[in-house]
C-alpha atoms as a PDB file:
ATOM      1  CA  UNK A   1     -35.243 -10.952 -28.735  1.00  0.00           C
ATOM      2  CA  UNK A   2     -36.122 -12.344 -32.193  1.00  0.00           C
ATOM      3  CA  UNK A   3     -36.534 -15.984 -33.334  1.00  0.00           C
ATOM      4  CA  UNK A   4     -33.761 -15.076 -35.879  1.00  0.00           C
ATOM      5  CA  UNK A   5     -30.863 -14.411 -32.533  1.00  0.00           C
ATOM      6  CA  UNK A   6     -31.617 -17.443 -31.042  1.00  0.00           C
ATOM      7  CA  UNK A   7     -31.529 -19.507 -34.453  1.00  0.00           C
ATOM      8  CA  UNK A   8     -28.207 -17.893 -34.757  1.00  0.00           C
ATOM      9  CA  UNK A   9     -26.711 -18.839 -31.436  1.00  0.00           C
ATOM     10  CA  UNK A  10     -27.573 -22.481 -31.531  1.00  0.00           C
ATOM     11  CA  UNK A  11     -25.820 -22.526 -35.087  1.00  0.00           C
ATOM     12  CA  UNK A  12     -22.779 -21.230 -33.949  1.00  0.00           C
ATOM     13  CA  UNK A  13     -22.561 -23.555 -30.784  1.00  0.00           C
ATOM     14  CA  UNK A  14     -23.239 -25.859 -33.568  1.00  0.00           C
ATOM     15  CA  UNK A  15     -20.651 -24.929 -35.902  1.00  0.00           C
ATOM     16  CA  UNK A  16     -18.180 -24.247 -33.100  1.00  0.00           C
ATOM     17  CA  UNK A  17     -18.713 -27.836 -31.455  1.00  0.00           C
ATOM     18  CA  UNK A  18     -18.182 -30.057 -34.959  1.00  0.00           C
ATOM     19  CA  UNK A  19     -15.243 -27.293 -35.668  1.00  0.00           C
ATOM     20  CA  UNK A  20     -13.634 -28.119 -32.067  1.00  0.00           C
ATOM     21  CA  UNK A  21     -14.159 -32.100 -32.566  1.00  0.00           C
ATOM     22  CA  UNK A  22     -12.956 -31.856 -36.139  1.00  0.00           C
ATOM     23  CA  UNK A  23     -10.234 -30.720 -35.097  1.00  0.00           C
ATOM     24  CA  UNK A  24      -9.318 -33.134 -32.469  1.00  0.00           C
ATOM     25  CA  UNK A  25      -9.550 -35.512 -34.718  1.00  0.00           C
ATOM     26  CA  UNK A  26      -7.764 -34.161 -37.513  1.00  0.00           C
ATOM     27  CA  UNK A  27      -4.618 -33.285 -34.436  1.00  0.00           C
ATOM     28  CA  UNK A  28      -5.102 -36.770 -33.158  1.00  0.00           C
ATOM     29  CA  UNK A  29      -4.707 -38.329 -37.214  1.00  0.00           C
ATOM     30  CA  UNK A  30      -1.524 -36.486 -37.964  1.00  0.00           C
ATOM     31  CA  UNK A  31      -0.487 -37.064 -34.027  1.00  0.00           C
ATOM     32  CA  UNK A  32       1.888 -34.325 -32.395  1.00  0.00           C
ATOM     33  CA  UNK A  33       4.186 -32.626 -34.433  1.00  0.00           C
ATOM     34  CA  UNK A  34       8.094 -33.864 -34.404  1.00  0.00           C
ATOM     35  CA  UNK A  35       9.646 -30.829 -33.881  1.00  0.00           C
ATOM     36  CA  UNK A  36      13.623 -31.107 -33.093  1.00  0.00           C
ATOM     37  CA  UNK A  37      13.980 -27.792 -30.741  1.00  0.00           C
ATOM     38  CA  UNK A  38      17.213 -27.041 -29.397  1.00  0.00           C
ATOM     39  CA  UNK A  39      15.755 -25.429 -26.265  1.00  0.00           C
ATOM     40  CA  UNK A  40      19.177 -23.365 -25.040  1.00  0.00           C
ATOM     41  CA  UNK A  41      19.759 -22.346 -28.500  1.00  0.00           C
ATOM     42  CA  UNK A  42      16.718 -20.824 -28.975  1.00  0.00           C
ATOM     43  CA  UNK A  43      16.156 -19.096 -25.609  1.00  0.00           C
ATOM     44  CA  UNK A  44      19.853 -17.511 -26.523  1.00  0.00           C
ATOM     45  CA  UNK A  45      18.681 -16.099 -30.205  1.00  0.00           C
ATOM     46  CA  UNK A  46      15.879 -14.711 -28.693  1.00  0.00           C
ATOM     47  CA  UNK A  47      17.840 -13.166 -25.704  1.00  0.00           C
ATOM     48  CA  UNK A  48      16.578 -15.249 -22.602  1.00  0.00           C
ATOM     49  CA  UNK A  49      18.967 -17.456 -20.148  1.00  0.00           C
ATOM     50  CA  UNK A  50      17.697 -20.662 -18.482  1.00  0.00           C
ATOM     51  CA  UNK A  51      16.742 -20.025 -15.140  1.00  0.00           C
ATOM     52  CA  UNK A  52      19.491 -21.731 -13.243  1.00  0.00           C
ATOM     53  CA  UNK A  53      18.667 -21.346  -9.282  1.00  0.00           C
ATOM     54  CA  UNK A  54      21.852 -22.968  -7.619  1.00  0.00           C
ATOM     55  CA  UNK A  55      24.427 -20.823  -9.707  1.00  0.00           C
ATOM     56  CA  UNK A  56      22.148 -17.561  -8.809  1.00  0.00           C
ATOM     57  CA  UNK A  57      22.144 -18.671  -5.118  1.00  0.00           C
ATOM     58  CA  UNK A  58      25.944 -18.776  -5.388  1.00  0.00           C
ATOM     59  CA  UNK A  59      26.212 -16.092  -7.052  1.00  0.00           C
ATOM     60  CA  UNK A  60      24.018 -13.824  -4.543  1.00  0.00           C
ATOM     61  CA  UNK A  61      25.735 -15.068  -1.602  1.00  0.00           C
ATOM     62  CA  UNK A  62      29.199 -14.039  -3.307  1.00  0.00           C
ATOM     63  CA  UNK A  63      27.686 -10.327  -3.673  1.00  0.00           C
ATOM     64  CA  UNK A  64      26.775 -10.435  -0.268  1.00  0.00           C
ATOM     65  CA  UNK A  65      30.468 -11.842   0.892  1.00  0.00           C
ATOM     66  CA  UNK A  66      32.203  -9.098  -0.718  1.00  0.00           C
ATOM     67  CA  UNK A  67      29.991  -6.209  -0.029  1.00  0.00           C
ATOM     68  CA  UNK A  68      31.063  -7.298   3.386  1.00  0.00           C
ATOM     69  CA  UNK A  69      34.626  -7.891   2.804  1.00  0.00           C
ATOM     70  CA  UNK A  70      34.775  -4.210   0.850  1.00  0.00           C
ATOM     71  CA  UNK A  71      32.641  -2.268   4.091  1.00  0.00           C
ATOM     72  CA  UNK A  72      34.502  -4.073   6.685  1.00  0.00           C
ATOM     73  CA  UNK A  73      37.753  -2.278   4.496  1.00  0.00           C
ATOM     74  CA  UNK A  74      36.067   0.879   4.234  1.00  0.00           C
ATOM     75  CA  UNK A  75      35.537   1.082   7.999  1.00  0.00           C
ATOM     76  CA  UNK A  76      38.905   0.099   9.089  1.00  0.00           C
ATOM     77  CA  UNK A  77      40.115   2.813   6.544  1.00  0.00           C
ATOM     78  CA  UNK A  78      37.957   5.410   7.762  1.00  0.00           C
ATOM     79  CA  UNK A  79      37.854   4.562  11.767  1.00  0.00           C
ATOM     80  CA  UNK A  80      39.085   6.786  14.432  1.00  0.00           C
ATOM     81  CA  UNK A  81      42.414   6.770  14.576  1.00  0.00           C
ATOM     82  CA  UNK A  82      44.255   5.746  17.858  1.00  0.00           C
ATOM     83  CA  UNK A  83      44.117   7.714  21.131  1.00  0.00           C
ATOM     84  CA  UNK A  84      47.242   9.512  21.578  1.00  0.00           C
ATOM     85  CA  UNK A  85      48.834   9.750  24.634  1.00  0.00           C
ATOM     86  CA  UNK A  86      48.108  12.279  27.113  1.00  0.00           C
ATOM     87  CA  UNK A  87      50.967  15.152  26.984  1.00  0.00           C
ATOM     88  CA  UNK A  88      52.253  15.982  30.038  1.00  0.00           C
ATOM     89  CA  UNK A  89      50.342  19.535  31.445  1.00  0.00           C
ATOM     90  CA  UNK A  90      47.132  17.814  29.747  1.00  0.00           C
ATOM     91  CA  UNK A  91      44.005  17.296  31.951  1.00  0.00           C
ATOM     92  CA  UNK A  92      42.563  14.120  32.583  1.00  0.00           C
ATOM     93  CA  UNK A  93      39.225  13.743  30.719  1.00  0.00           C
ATOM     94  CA  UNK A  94      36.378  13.312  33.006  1.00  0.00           C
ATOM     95  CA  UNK A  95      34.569  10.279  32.826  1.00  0.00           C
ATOM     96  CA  UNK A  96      30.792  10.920  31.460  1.00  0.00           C
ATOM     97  CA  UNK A  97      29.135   9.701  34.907  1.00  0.00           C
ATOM     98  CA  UNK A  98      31.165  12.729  36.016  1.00  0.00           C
ATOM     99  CA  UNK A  99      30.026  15.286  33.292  1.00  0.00           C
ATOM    100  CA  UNK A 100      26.811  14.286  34.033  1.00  0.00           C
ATOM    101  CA  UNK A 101      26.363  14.955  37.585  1.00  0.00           C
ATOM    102  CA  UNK A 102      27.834  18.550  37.397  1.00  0.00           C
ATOM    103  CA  UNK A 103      25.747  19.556  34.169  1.00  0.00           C
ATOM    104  CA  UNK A 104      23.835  22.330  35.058  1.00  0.00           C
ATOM    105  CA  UNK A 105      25.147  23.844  38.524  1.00  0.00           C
ATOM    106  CA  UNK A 106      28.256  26.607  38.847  1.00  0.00           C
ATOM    107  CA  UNK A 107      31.312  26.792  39.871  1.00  0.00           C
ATOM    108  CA  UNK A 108      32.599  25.150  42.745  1.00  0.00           C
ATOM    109  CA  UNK A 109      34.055  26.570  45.496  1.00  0.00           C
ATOM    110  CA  UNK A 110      38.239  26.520  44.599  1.00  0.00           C
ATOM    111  CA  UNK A 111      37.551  26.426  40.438  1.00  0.00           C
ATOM    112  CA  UNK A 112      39.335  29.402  39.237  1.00  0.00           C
ATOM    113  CA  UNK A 113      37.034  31.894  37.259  1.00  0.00           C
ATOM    114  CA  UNK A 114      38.308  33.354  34.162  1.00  0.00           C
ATOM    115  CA  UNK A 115      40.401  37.097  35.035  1.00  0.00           C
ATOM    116  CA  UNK A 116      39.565  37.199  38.493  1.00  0.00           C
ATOM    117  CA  UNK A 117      43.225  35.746  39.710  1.00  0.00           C
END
């Protein structure tokens, strides 16, 4: 490392510190700048919305209300429709405790077997 890359970096700390102070000063002289923003106007020409949390909160929890409202619709409209009554001639449906305990054996003794009388 040369003499000459050291001389260099203590000159631009140099320069950089007076330009940094210089400028405070010359900021602090003229003292901050008046400028008459409209804030909502300008958010709207450049395309942006205030962030507005109680109207998005309301607005969420209206979504939400009638997604319900519209599934709770849809599921009445496409539920079973009701049981009709039993004809008469039409067996009883077993019960599934019933089903269950006769899964898996064969006939019983009396149950008529198809085309043997």
């Amino acid at each position: 490392m040369a003499f000459s890359d050291i001389a260099r970096g203590v000159g631009k700390s140099y320069l950089y510190t007076n330009l940094a102070r210089d400028g405070v000063r010359l900021w602090n002289r003229f003292g901050p700048l008046e400028l008459d923003l409209d804030k909502k106007a300008l958010l709207r020409r450049v395309g942006v919305v205030p962030y507005e949390p109680g109207r998005r909160t309301a607005s969420d929890l209206t979504l939400l209300l009638l997604g319900g409202i519209v599934g709770a619709a849809i599921a009445l409209a496409r539920g079973r429709a009701p049981e009709r009554r039993p004809r008469p001639g039409d067996e009883p449906v077993r019960s599934g405790e019933e089903q269950g305990s006769e899964q898996g054996r064969g006939p019983r003794a009396g149950d008529r077997v198809a085309g043997l009388g």
